[in-house]
Protein backbone atom coordinates (compact mmCIF):
# COMPACT_ATOMS: atom_id res chain seq x y z
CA UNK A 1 0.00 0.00 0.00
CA UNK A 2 2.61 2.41 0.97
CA UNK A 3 4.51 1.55 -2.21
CA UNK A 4 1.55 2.60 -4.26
CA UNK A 5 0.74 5.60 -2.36
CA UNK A 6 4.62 6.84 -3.23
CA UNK A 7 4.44 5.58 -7.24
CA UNK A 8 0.71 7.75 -7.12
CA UNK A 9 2.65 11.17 -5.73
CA UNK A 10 6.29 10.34 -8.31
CA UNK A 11 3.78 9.99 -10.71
CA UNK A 12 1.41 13.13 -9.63
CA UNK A 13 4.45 15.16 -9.96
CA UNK A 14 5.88 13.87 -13.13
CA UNK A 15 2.11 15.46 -14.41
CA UNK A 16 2.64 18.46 -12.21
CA UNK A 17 6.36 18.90 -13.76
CA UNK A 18 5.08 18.44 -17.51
CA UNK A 19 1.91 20.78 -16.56
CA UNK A 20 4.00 23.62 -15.20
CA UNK A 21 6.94 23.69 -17.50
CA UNK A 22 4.76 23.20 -20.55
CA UNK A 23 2.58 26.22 -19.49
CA UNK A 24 5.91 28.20 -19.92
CA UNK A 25 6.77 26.65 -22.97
CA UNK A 26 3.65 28.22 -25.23
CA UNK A 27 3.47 31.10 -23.27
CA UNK A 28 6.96 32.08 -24.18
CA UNK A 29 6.13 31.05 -27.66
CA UNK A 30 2.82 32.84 -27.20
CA UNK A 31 5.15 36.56 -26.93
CA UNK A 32 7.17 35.58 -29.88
CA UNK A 33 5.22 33.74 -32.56
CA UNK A 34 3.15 36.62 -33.72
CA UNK A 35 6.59 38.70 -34.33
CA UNK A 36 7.88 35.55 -36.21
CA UNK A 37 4.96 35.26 -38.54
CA UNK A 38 4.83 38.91 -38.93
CA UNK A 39 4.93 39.19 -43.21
CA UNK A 40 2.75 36.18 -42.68
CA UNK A 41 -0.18 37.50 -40.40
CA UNK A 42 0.00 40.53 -43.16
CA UNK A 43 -0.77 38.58 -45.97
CA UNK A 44 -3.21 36.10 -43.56
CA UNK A 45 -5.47 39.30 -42.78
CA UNK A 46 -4.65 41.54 -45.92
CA UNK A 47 -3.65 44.28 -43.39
CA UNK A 48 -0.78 46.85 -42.74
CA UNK A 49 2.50 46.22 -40.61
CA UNK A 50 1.28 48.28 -38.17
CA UNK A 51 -1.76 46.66 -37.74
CA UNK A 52 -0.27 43.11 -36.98
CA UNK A 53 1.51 44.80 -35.13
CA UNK A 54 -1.39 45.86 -33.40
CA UNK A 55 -1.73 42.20 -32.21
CA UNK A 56 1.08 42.19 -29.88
CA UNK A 57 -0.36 45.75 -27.81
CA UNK A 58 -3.50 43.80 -27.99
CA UNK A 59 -1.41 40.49 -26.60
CA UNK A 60 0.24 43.23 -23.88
CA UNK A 61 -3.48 44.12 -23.08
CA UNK A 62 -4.46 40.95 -22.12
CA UNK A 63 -1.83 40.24 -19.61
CA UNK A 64 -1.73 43.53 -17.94
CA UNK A 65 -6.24 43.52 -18.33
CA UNK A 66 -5.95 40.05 -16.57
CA UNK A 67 -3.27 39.93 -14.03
CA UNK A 68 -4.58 41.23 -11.05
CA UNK A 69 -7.65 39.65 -10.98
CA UNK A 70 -5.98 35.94 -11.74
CA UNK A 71 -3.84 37.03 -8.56
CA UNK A 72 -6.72 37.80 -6.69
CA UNK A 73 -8.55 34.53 -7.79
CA UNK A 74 -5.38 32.43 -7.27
CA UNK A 75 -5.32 33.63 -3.65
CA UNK A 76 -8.87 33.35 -3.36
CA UNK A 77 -10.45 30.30 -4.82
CA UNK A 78 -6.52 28.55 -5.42
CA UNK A 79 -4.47 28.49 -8.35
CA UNK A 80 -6.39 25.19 -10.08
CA UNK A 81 -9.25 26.75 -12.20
CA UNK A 82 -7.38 29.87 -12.95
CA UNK A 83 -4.83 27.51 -14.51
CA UNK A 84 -7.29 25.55 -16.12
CA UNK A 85 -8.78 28.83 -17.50
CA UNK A 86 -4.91 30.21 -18.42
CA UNK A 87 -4.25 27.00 -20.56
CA UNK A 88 -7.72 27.10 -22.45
CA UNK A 89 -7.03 30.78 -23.06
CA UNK A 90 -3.89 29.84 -24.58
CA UNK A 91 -5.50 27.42 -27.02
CA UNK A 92 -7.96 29.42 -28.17
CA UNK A 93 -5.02 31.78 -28.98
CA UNK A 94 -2.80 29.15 -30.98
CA UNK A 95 -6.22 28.22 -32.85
CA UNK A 96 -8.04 31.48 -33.60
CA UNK A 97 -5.41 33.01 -35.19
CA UNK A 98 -4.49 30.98 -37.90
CA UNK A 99 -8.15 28.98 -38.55
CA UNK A 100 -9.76 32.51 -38.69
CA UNK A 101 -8.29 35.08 -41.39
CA UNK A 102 -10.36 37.73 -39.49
CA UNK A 103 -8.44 40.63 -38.10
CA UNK A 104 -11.53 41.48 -35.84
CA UNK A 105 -11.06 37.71 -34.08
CA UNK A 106 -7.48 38.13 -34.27
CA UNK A 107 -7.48 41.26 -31.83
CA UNK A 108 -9.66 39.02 -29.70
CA UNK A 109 -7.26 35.86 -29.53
CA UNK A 110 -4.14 37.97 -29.14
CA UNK A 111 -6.12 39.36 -25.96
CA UNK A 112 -7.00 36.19 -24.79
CA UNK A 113 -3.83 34.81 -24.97
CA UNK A 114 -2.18 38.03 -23.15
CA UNK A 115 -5.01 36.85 -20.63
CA UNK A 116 -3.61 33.48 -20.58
CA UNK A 117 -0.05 34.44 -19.87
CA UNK A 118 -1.15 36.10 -16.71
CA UNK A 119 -2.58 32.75 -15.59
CA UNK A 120 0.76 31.20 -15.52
CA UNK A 121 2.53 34.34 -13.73
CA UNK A 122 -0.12 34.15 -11.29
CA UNK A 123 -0.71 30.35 -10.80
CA UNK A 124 2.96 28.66 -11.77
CA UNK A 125 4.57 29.71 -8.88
CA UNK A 126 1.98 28.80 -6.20
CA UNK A 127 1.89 25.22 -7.97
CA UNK A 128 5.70 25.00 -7.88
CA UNK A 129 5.57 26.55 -4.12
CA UNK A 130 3.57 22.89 -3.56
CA UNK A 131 4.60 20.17 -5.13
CA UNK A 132 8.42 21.00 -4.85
CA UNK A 133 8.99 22.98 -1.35
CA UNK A 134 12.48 22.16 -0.63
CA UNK A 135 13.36 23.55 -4.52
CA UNK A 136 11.10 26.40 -5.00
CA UNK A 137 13.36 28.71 -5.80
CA UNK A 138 15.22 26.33 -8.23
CA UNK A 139 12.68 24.85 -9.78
CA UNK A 140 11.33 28.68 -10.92
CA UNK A 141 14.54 29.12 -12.28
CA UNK A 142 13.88 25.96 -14.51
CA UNK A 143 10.60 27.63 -15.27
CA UNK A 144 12.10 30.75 -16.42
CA UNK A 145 14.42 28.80 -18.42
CA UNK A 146 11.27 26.65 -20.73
CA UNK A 147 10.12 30.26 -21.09
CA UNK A 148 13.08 31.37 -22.42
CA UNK A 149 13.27 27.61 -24.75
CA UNK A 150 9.60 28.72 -25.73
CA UNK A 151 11.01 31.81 -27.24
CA UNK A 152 13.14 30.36 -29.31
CA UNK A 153 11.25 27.94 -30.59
CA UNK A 154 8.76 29.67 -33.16
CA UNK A 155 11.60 30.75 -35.14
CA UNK A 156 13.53 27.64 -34.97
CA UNK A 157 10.46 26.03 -36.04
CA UNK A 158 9.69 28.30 -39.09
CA UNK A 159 13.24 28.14 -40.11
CA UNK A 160 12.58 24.05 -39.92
CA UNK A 161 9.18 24.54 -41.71
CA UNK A 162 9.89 27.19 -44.68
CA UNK A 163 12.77 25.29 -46.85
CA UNK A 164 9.22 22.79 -47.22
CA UNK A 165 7.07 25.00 -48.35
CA UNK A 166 4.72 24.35 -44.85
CA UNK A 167 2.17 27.31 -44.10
CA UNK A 168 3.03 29.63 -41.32
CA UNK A 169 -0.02 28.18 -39.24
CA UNK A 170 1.66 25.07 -38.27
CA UNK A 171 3.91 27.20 -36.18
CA UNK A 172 0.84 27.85 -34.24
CA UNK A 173 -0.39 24.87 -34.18
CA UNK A 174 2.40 23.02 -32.49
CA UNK A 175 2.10 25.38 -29.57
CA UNK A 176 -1.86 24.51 -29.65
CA UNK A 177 -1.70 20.89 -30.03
CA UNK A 178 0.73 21.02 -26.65
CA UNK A 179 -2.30 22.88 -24.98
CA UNK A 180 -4.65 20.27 -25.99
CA UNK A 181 -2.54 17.46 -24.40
CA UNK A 182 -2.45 19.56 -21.30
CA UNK A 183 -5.86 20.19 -21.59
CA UNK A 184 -6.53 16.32 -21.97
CA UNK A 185 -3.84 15.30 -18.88
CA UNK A 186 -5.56 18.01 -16.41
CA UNK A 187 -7.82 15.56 -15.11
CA UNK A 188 -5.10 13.40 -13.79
CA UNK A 189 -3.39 16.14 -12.37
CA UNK A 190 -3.99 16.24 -8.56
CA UNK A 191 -2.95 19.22 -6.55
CA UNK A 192 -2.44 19.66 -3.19
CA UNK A 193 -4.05 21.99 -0.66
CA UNK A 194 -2.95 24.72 -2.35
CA UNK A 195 -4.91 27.33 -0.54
CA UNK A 196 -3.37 30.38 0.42
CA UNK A 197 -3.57 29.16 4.54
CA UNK A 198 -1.65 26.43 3.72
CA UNK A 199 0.79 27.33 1.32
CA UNK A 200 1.71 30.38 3.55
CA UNK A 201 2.59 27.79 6.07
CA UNK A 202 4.02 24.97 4.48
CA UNK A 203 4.95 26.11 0.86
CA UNK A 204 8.25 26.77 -0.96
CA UNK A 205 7.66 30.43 -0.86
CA UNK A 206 7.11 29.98 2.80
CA UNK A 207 10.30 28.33 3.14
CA UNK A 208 12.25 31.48 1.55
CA UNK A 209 9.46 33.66 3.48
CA UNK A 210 11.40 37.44 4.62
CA UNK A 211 10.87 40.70 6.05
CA UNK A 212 12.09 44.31 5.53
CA UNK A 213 13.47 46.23 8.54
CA UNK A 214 11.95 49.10 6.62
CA UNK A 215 9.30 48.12 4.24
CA UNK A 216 8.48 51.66 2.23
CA UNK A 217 12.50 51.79 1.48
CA UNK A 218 12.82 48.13 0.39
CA UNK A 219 9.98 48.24 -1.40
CA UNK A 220 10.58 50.66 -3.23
CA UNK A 221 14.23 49.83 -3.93
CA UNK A 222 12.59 46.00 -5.18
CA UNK A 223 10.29 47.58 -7.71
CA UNK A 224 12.63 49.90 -8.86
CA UNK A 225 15.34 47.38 -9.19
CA UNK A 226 12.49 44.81 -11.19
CA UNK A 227 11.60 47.52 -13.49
CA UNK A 228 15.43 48.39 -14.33
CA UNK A 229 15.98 45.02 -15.17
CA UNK A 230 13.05 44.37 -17.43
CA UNK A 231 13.62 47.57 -19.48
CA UNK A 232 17.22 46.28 -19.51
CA UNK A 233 16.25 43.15 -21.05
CA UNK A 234 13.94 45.17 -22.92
CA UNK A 235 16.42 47.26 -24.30
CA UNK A 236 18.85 44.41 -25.35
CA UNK A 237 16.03 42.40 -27.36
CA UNK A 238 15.45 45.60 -28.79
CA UNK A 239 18.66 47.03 -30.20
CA UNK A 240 21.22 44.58 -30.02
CA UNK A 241 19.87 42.74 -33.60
CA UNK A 242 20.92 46.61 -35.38
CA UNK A 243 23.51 47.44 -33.58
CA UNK A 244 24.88 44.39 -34.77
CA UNK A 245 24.61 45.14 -38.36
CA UNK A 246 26.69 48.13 -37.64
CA UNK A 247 29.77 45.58 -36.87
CA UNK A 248 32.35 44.85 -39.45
CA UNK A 249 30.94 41.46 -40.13
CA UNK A 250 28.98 39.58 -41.91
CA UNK A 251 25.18 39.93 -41.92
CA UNK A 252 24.75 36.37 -41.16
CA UNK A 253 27.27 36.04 -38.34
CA UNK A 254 26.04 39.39 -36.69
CA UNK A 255 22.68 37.99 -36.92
CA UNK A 256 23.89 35.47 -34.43
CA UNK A 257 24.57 38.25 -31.60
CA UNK A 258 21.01 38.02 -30.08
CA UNK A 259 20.53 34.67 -30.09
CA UNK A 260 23.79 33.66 -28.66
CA UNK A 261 22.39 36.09 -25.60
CA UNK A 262 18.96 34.10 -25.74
CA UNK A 263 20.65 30.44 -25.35
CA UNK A 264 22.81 32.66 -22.82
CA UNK A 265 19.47 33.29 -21.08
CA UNK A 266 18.37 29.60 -21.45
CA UNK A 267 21.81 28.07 -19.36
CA UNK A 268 21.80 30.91 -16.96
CA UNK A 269 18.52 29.57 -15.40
CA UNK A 270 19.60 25.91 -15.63
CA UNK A 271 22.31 27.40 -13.71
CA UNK A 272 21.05 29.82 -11.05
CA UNK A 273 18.84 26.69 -10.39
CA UNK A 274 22.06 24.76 -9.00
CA UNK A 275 23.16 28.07 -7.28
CA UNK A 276 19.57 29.13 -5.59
CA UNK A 277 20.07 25.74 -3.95
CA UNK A 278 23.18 26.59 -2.01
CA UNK A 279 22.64 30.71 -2.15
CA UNK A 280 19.99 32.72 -1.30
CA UNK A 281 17.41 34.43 -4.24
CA UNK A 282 18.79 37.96 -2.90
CA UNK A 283 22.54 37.17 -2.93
CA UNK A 284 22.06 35.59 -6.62
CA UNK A 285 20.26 38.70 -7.61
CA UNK A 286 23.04 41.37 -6.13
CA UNK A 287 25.59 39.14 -7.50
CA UNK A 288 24.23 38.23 -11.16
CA UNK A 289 23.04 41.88 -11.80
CA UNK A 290 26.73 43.11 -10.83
CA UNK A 291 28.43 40.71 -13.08
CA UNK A 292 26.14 41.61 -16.01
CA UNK A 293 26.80 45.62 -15.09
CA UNK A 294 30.90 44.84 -15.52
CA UNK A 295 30.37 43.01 -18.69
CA UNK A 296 28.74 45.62 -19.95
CA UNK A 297 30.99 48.30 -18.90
CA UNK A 298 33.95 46.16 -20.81
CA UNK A 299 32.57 45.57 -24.13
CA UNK A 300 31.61 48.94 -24.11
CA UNK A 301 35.01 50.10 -23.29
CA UNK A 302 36.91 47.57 -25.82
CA UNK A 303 34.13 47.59 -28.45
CA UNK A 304 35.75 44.75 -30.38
CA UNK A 305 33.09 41.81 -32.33
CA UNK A 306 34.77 38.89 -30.16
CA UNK A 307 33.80 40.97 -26.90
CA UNK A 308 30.51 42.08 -28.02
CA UNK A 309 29.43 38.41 -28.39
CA UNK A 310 31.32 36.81 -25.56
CA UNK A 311 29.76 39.55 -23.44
CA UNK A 312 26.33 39.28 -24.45
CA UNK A 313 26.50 35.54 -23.71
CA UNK A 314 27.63 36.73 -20.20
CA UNK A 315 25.08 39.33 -20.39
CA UNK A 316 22.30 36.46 -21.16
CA UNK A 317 23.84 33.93 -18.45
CA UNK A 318 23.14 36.68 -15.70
CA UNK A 319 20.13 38.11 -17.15
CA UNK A 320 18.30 35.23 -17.84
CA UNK A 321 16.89 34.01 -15.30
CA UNK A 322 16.45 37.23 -12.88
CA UNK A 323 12.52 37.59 -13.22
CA UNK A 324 12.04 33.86 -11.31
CA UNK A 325 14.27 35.43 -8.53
CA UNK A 326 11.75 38.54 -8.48
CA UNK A 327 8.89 36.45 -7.85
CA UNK A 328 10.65 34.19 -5.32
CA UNK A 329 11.25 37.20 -3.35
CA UNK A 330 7.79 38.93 -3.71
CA UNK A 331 6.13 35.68 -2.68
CA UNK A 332 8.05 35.51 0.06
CA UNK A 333 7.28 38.92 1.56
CA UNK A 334 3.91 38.37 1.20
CA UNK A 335 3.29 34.48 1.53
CA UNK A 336 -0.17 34.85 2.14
CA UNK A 337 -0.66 36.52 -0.99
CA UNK A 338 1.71 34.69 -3.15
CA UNK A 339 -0.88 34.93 -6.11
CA UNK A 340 -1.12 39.22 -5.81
CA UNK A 341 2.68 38.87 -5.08
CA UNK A 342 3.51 37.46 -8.52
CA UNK A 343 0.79 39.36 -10.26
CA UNK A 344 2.72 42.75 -8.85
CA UNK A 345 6.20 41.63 -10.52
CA UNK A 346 4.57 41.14 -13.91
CA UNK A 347 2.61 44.33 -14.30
CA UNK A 348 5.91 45.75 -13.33
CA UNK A 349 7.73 43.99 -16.09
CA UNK A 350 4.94 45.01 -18.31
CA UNK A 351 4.73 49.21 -17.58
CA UNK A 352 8.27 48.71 -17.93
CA UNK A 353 8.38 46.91 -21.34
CA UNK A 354 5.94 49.50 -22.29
CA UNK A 355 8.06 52.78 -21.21
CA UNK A 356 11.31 50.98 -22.20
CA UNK A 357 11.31 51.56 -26.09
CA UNK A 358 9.60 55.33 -25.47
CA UNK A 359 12.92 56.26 -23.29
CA UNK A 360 15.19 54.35 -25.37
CA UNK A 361 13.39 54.86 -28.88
CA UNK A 362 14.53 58.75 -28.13
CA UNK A 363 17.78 58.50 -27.52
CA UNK A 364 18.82 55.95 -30.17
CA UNK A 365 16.94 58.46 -33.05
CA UNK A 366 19.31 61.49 -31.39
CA UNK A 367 21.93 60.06 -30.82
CA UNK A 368 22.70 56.39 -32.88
CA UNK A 369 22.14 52.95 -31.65
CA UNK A 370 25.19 52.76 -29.77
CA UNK A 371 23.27 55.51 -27.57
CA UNK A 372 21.36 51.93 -26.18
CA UNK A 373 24.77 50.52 -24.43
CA UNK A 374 24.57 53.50 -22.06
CA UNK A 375 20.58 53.11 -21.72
CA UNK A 376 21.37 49.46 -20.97
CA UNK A 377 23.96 50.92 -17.92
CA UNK A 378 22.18 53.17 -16.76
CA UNK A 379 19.30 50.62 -15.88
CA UNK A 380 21.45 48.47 -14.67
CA UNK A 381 23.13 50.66 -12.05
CA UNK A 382 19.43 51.22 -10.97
CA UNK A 383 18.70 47.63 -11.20
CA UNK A 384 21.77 46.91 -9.19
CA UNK A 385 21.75 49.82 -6.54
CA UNK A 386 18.14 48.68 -6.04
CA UNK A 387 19.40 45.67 -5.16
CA UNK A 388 21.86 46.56 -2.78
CA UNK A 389 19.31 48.31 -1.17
CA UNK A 390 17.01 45.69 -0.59
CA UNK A 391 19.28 43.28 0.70
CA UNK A 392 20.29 45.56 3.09
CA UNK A 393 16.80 45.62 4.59
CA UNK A 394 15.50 42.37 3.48
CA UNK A 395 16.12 39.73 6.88
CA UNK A 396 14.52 35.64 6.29
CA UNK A 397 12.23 34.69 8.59
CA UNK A 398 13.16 32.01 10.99
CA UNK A 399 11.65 28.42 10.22
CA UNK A 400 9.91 26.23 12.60
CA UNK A 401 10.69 22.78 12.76
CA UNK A 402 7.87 21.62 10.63
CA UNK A 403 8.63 23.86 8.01
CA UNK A 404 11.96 23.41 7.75
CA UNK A 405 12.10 19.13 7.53
């Protein structure tokens, strides 16, 4: 009996694992496959640049429409239906889009899967708080890096697909079909208590639960130090594709620049999930945001092609998997509202993705795109000194013994 029991929870969270992970896969593809069919979508809804473009501030909408009230259910009513509702959202979005050459419908889906997305910022990490309490931290780093695999994948895939002559749509669809099979394994997936009582007492994001000696200060410094670093990343996705055209190199190898920071991105959450094991979320955050700063500050000052790209892959292995260790350490100031917690740090990632290119979109017309290296420093001396400044105030909670078995 016992040994069933055990083979019923491996296997519960073998489902939970391929749940989770594959809600980050699709919606990272969901925030890149719409710029990746682009000439596509134009000729799919006989319509303008700008208005496919459209589709992504309609995708933004979504999320930032959605977010707070997913938190709010996620604390309220527990993170299972709103993460039912997130992946159905998600499949309507992978489906609508490409079966329906409507640009009204279109609008709709994109907002629907913006919607979606906010399900998994808001759900994800409660579910991960659960099942895997002794690796919380890690295990959102792994997160953060399928998210990052999920943006890479539409244009690997249409790079795979276009030498064949296969429509645009199956990019889509290989995105939706994953929804369906999570759709079809959610009735086998068995959660926990997962309400907010409970998790605040026995949950991962309990376990890395903290205070601040002077709450207005540190939070303050927190937000201010989130928002730096999502305009930073911002920023990089941004520029660093023409600024590397500007290289004396070849089209095709400069080309390479940005995605050798993306698979940077991928390892650097596989590896901040070894280090969040043995280091705390606020030392790795300090320390990775520093490292990234002087990397940047040397390829500016040697501006040499070898140094550009081994520093962006630097760049990408800090970077990448920072926004996991913003959520671990919301959720932990506020355990009991781990859902509101994690809705906070991606509305802040999403003003700031929004104000990013208006700041940075300025300076780069008056001055050149090399005007977006000292963007990218200044934000990360505020992302840094924000930092600073919240570890400075930021103290863990002692454990009792239950919690800390």
């Amino acid at each position: 009996m016992y040994v069933k029991i055990k083979f019923m929870k491996q296997e519960n969270k073998a489902i939970a694992f391929f749940e989770v992970f594959s809600f980050y896969l699709i919606t990272g593809a969901a925030c890149l496959v719409l710029g990746v069919s682009l000439t596509s979508l134009m000729d799919h809804y006989e319509v303008t640049v700008q208005k496919v473009a459209a589709l992504s501030a309609a995708f933004a909408a979504g999320r930032f429409a959605a977010v707070f009230l997913f938190g709010y259910l996620t604390d309220r009513i527990g993170p299972r239906i709103v993460y039912f509702i997130g992946v159905v959202l998600e499949l309507c979005y992978f489906f609508m889009i490409p079966l329906l050459p409507y640009y009204t419908v279109g609008l709709i889906a994109a907002f629907l899967g913006g919607a979606g997305m906010s399900a998994q910022d808001t759900t994800n990490p409660l579910i991960l708080s659960a099942f895997f309490p002794d690796k919380y931290p890690s295990m959102m780093s792994i997160g953060q890096a399928f998210f990052g695999a999920g943006c890479l994948l539409p244009s690997v895939i249409r790079s795979v697909f276009l030498p064949f002559g296969i429509s645009f749509r199956w990019i889509f669809y290989v995105f939706g079909l994953l929804a369906v099979l999570m759709v079809i394994l959610y009735p086998f997936f068995r959660f926990p208590d997962l309400s907010s009582a409970k998790l605040a007492e026995e949950g991962g994001h309990a376990r890395t639960g903290a205070y601040l000696t002077a709450f207005i200060p540190g939070m303050i410094a927190i937000v201010l130090s989130c928002a730096a670093y999502c305009a930073t990343t911002n920023t990089i996705g941004l520029y660093t594709s023409a600024f590397a055209e500007t290289l004396p190199i070849s089209a095709s190898l400069g080309a390479n620049l940005i995605t050798l920071y993306n698979i940077g991105g991928m390892a650097g959450s596989l590896i901040n999930a070894a280090l969040l094991r043995k280091i705390r979320p606020v030392q790795v955050l300090c320390m990775t945001s520093f490292i990234a700063l002087m990397m940047l500050g040397i390829m500016m000052a040697v501006k040499e092609p070898a140094v550009y790209f081994a520093g962006r892959l630097v760049m990408g292995l800090c970077l990448g998997a920072l926004y996991s260790v913003f959520v671990v350490l919301a959720t932990g100031i506020f355990p009991t509202h781990a859902g509101l917690a994690a809705a906070g740090v991606a509305v802040t990632s999403a003003v700031a993705d929004a104000a990013a290119p208006l700041i940075t979109g300025k300076l780069v017309q008056d001055l050149g795109i090399n005007a977006s290296f000292y963007a990218e420093a200044a934000l990360l001396i505020l992302t840094v000194g924000g930092a600073v400044v919240f570890a400075l105030l930021y103290r863990e909670k002692k454990q009792s013994p239950e919690v800390s078995e």
